[in-house]
PDB file of N, CA and C in Angstrom:
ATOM      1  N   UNK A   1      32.349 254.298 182.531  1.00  0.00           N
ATOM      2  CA  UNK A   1      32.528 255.137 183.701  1.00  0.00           C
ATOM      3  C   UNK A   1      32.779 256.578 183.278  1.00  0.00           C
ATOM      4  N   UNK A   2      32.564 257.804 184.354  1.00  0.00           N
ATOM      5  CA  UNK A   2      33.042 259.135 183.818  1.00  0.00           C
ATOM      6  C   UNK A   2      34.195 259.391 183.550  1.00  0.00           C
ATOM      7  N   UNK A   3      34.875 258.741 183.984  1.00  0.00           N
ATOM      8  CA  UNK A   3      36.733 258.910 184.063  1.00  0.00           C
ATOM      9  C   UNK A   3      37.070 258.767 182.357  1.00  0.00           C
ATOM     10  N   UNK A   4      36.840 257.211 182.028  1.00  0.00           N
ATOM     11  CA  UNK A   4      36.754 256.805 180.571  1.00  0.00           C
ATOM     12  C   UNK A   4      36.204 257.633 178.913  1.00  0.00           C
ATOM     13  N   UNK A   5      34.890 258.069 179.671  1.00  0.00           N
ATOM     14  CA  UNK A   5      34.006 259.139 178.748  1.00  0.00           C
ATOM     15  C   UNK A   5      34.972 260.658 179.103  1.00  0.00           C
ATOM     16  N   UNK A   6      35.295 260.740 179.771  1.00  0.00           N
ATOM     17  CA  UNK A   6      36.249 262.222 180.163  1.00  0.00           C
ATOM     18  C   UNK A   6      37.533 261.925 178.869  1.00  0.00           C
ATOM     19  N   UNK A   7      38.121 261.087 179.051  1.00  0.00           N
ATOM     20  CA  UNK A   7      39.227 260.678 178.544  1.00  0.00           C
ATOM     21  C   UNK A   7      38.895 260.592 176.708  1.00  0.00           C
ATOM     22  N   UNK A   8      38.028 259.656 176.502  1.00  0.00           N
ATOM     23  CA  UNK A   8      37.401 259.508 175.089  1.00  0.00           C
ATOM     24  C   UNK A   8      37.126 261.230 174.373  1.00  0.00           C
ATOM     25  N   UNK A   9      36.449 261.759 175.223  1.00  0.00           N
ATOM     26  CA  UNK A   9      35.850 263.295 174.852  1.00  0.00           C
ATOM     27  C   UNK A   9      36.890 264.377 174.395  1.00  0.00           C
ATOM     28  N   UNK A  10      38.215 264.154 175.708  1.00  0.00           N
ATOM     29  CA  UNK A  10      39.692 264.808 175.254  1.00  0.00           C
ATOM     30  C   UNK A  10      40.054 264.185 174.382  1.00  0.00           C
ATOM     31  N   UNK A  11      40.602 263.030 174.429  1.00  0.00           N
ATOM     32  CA  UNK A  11      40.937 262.671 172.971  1.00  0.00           C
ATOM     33  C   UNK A  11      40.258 262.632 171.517  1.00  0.00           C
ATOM     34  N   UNK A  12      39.362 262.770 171.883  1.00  0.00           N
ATOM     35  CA  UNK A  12      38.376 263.264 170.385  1.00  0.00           C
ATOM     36  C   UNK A  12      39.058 264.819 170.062  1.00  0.00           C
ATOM     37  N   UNK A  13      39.133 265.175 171.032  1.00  0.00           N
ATOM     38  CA  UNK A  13      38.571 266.856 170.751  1.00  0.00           C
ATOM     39  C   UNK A  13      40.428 267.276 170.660  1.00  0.00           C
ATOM     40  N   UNK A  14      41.333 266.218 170.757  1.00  0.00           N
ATOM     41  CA  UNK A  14      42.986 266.693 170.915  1.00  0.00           C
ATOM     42  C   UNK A  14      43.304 266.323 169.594  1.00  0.00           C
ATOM     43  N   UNK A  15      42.103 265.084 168.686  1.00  0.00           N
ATOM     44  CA  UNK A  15      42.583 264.596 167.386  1.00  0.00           C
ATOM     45  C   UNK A  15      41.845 265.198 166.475  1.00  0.00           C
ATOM     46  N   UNK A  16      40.606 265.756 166.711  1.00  0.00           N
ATOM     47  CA  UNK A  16      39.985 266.251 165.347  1.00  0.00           C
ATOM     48  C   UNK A  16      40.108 268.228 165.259  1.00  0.00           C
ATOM     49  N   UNK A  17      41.017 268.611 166.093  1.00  0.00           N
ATOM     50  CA  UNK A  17      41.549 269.825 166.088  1.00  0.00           C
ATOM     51  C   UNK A  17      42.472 269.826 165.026  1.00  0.00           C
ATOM     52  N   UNK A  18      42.141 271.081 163.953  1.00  0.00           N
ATOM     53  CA  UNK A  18      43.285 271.010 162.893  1.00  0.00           C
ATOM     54  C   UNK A  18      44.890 271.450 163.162  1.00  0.00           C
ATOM     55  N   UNK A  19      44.844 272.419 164.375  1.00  0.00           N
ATOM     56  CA  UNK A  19      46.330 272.498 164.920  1.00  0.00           C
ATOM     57  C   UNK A  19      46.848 271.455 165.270  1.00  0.00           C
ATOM     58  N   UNK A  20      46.178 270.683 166.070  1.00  0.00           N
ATOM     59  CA  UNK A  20      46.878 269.412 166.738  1.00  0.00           C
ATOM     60  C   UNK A  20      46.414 268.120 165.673  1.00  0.00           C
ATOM     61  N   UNK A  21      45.865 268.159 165.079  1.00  0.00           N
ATOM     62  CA  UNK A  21      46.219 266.956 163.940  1.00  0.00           C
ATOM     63  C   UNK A  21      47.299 267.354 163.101  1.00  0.00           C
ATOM     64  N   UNK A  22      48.287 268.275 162.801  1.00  0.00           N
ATOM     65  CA  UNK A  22      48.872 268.973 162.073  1.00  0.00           C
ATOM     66  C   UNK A  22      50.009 268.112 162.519  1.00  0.00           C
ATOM     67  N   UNK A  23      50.116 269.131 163.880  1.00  0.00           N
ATOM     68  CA  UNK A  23      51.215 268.364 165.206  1.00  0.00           C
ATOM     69  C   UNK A  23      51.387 266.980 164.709  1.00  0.00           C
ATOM     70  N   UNK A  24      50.100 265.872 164.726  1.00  0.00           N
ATOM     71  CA  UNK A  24      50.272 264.731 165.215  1.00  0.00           C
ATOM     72  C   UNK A  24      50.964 264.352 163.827  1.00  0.00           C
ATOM     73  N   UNK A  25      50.120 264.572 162.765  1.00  0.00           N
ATOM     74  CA  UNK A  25      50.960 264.301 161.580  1.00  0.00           C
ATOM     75  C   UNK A  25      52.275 264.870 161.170  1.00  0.00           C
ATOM     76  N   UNK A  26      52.665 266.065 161.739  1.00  0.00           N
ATOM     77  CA  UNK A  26      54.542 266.051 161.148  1.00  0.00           C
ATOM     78  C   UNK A  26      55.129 265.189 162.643  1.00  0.00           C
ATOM     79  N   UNK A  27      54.740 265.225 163.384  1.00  0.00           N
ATOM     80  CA  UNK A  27      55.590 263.929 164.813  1.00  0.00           C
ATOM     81  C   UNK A  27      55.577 262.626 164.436  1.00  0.00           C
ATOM     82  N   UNK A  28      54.839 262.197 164.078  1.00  0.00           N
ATOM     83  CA  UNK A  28      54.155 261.091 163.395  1.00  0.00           C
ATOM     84  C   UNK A  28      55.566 260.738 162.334  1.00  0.00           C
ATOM     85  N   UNK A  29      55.374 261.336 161.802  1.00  0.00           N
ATOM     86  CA  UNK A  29      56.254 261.151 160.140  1.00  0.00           C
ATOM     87  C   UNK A  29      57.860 261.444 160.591  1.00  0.00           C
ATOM     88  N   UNK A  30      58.100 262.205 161.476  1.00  0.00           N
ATOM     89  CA  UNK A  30      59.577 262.519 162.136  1.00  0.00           C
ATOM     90  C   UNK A  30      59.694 261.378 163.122  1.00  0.00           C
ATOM     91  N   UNK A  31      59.128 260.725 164.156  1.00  0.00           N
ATOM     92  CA  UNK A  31      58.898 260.048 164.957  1.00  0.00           C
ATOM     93  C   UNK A  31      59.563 260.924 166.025  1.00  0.00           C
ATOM     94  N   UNK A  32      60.184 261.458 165.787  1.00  0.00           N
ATOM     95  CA  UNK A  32      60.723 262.392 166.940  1.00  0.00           C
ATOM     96  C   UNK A  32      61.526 263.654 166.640  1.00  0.00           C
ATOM     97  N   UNK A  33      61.132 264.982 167.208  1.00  0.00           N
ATOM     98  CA  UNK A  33      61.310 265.960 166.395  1.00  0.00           C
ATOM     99  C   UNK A  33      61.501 267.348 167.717  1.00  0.00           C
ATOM    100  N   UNK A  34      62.246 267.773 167.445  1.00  0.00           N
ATOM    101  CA  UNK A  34      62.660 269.235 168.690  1.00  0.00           C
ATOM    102  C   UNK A  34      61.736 270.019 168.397  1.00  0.00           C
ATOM    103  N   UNK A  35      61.186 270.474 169.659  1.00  0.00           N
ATOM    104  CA  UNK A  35      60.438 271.848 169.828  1.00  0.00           C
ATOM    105  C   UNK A  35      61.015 272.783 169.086  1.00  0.00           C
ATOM    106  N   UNK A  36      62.241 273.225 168.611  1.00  0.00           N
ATOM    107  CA  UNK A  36      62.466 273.949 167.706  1.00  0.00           C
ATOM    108  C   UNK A  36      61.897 273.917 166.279  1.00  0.00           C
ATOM    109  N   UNK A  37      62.211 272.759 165.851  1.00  0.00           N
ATOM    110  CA  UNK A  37      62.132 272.373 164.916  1.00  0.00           C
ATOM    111  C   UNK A  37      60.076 272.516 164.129  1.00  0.00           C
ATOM    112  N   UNK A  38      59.492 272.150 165.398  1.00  0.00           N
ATOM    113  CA  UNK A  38      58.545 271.864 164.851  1.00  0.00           C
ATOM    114  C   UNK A  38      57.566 272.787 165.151  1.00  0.00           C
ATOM    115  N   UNK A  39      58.086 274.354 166.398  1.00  0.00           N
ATOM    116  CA  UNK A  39      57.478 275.334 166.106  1.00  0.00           C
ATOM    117  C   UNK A  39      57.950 275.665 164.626  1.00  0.00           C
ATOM    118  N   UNK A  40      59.019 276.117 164.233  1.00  0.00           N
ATOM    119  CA  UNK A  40      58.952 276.166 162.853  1.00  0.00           C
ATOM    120  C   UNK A  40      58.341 276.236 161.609  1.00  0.00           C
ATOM    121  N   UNK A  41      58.085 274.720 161.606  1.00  0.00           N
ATOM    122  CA  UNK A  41      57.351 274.134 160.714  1.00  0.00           C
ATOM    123  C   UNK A  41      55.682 274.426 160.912  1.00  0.00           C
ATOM    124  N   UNK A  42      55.399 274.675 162.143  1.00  0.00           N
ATOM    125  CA  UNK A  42      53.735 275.454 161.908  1.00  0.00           C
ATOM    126  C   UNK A  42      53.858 276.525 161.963  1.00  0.00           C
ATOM    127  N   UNK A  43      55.041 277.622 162.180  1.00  0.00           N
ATOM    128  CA  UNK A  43      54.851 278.835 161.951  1.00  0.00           C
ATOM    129  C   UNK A  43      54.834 279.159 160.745  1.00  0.00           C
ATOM    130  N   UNK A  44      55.660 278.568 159.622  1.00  0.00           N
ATOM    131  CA  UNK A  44      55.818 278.442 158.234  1.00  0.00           C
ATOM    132  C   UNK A  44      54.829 278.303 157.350  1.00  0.00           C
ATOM    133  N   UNK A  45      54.054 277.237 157.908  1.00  0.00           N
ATOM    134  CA  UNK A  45      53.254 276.606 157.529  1.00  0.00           C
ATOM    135  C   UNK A  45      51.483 277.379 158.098  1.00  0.00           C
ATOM    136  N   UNK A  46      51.701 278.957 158.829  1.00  0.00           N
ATOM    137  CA  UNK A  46      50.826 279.442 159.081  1.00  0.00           C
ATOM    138  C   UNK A  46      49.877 278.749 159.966  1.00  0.00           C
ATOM    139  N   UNK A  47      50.199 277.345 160.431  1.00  0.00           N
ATOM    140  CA  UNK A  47      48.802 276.947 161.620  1.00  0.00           C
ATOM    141  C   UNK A  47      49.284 277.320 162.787  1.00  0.00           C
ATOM    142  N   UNK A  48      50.288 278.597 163.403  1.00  0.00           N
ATOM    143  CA  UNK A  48      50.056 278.605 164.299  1.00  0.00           C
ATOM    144  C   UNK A  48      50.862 280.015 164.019  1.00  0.00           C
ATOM    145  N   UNK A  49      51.010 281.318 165.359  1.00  0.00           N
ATOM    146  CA  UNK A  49      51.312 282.478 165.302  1.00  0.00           C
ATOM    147  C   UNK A  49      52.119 282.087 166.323  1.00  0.00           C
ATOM    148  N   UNK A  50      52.839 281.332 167.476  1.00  0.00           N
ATOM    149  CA  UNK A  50      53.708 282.011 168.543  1.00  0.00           C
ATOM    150  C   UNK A  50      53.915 280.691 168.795  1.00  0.00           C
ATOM    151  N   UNK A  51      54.450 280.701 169.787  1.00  0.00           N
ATOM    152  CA  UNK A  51      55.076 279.464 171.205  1.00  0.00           C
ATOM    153  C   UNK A  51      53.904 279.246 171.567  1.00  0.00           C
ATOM    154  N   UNK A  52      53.373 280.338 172.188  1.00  0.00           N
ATOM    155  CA  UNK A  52      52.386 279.757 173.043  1.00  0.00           C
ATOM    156  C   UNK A  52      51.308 278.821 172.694  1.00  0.00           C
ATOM    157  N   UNK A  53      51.293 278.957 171.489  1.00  0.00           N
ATOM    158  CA  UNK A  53      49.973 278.393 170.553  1.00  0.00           C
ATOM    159  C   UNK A  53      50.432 276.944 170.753  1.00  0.00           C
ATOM    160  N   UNK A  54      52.135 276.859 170.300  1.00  0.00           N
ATOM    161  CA  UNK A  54      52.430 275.110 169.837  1.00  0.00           C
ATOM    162  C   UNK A  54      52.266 274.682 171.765  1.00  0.00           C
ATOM    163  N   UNK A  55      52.601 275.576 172.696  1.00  0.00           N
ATOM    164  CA  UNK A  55      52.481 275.071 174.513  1.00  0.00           C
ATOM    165  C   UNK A  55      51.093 274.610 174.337  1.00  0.00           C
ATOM    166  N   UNK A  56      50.252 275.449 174.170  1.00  0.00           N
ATOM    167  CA  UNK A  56      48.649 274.954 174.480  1.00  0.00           C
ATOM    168  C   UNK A  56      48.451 273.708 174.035  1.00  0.00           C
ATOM    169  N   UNK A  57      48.511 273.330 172.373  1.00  0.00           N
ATOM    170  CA  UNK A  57      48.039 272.503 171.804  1.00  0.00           C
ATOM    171  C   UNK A  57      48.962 271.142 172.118  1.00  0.00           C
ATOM    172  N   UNK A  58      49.902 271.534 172.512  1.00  0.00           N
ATOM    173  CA  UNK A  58      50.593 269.888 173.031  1.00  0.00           C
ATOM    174  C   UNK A  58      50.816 269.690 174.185  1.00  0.00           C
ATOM    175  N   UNK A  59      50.140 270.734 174.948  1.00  0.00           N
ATOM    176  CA  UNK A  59      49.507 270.250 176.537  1.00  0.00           C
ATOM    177  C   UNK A  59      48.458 269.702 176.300  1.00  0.00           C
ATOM    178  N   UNK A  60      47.644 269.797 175.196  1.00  0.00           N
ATOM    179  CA  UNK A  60      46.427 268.946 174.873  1.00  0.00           C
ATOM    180  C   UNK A  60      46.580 267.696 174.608  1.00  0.00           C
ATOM    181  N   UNK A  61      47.528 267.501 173.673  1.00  0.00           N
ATOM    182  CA  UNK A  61      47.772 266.214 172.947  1.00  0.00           C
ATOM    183  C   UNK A  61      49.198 265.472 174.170  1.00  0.00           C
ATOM    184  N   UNK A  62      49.400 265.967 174.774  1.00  0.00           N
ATOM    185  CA  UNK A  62      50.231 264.967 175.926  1.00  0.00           C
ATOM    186  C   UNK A  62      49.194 264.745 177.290  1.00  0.00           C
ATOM    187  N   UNK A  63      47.801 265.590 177.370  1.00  0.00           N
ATOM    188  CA  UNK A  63      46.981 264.898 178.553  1.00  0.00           C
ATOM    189  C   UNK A  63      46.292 263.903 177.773  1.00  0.00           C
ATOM    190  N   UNK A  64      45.963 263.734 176.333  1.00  0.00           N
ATOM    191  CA  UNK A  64      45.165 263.257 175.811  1.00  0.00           C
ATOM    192  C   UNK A  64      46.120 261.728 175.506  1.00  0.00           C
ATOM    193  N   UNK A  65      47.460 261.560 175.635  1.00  0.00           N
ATOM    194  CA  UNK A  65      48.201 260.823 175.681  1.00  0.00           C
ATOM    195  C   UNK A  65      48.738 260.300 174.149  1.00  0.00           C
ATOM    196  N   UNK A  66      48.317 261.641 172.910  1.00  0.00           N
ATOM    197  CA  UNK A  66      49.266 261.255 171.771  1.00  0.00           C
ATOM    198  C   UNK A  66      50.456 261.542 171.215  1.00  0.00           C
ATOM    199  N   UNK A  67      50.822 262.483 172.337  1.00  0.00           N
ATOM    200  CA  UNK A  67      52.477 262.610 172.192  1.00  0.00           C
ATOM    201  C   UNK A  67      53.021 262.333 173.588  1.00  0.00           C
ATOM    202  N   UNK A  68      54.607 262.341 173.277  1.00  0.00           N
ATOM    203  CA  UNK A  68      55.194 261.810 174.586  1.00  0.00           C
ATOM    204  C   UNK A  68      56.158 263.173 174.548  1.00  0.00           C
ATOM    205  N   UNK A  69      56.473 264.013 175.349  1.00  0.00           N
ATOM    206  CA  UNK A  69      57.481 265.265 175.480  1.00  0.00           C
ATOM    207  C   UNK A  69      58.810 264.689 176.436  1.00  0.00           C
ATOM    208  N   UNK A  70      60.150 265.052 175.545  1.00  0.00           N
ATOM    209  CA  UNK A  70      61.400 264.305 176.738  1.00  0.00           C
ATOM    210  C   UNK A  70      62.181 265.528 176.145  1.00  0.00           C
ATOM    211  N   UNK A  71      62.723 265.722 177.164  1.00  0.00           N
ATOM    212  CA  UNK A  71      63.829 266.760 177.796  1.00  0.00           C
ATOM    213  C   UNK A  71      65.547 265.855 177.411  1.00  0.00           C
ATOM    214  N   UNK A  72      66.111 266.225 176.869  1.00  0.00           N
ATOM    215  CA  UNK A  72      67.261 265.941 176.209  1.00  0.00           C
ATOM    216  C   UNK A  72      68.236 265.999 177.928  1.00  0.00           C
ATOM    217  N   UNK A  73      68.879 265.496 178.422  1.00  0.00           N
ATOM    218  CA  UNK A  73      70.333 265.334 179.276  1.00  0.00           C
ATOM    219  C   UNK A  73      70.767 266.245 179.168  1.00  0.00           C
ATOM    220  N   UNK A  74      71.719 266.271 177.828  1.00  0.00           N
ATOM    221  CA  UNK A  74      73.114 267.154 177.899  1.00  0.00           C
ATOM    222  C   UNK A  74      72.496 268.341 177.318  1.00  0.00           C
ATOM    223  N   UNK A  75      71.493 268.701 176.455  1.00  0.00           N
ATOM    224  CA  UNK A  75      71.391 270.274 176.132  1.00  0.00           C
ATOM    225  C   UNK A  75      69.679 270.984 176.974  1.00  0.00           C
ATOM    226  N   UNK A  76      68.929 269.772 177.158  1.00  0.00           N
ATOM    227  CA  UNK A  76      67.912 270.401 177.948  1.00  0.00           C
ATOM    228  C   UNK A  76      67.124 270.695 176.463  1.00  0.00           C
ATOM    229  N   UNK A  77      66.810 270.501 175.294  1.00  0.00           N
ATOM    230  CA  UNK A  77      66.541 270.797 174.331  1.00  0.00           C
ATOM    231  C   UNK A  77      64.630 269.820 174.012  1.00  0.00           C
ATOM    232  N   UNK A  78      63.959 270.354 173.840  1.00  0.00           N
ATOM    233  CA  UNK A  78      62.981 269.018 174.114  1.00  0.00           C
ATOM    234  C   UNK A  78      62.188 268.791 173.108  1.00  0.00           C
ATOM    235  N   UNK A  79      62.390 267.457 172.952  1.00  0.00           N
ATOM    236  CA  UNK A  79      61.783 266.816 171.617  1.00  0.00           C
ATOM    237  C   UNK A  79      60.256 265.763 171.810  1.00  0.00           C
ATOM    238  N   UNK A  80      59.343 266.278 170.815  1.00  0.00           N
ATOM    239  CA  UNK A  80      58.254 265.065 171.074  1.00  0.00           C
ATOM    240  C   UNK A  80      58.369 263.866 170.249  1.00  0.00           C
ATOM    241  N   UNK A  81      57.653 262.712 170.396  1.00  0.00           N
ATOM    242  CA  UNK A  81      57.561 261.657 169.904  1.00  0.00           C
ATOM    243  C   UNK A  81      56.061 260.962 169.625  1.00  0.00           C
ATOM    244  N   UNK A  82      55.710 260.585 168.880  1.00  0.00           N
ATOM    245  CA  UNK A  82      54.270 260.001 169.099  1.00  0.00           C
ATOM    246  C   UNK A  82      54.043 258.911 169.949  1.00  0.00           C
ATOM    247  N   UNK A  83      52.653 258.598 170.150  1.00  0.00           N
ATOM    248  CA  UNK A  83      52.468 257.553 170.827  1.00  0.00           C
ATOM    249  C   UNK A  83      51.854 256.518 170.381  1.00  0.00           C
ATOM    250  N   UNK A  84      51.147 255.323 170.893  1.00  0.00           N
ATOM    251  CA  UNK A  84      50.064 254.265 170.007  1.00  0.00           C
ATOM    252  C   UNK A  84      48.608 255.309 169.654  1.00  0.00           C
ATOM    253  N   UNK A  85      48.636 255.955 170.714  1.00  0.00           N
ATOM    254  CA  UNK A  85      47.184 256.829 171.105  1.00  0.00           C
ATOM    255  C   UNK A  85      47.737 257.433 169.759  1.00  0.00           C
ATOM    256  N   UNK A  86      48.235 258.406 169.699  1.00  0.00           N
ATOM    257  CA  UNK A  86      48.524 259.561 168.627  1.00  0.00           C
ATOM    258  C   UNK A  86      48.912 259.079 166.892  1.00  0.00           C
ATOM    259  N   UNK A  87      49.085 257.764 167.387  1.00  0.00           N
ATOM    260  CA  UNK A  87      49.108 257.307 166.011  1.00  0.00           C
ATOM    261  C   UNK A  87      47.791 257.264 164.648  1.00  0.00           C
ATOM    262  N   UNK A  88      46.309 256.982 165.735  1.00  0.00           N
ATOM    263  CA  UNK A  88      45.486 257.114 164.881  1.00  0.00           C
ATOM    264  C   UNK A  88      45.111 258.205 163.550  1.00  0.00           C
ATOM    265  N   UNK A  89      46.232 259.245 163.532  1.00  0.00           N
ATOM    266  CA  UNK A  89      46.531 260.435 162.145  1.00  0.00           C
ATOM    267  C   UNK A  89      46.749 259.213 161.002  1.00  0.00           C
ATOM    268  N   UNK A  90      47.293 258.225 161.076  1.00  0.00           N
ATOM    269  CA  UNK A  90      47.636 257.319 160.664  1.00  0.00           C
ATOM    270  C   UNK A  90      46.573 256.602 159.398  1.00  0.00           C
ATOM    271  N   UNK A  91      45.031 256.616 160.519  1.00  0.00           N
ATOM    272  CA  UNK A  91      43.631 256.399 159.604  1.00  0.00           C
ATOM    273  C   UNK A  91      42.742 257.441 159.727  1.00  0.00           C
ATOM    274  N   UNK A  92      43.090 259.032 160.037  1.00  0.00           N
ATOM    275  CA  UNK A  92      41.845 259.923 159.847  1.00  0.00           C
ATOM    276  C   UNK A  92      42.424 260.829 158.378  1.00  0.00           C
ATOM    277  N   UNK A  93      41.441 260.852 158.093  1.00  0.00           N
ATOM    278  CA  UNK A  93      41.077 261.704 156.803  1.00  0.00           C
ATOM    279  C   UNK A  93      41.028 263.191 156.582  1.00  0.00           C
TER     280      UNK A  93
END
């Protein structure tokens, strides 16, 4: 169906992006990790220049359904987590 091929096409295109395979692989390996933390680590790490860059690319990878984004209770602080979907970093090369 188109819905399915829509879905397959984003998720292709949310996993073979080198920003967001980056993402998937340090979330992946943290299993769960603060937006602080992990702009950081791609600013450091030069795959990315700002906030906005890590907003875009994991609005990609949370429609595409390989991360999960949760908002902390007591500090409001928000951390991602991987998913089954986002796990496939797991076997790409």
């Amino acid at each position: 169906t188109e819905g399915s091929k829509y879905m397959h096409d984003l998720y292709l295109r949310a996993v073979n992006h080198p920003v967001r395979r980056e993402i998937l692989e340090i979330v992946n390996k943290t299993e769960k990790i603060s937006k602080k933390e992990l702009l950081k680590k791609l600013i450091d790490s030069n795959f990315i220049k700002d906030e906005n860059q890590l907003a875009y690319n994991i609005d990609y990878l949370t429609k595409a359904f390989c991360i999960n984004s949760i908002k902390d209770d007591d500090d409001g602080e928000i951390f991602y987590e991987i998913t089954q979907s986002g796990k496939v970093i797991e076997y790409l090369e």
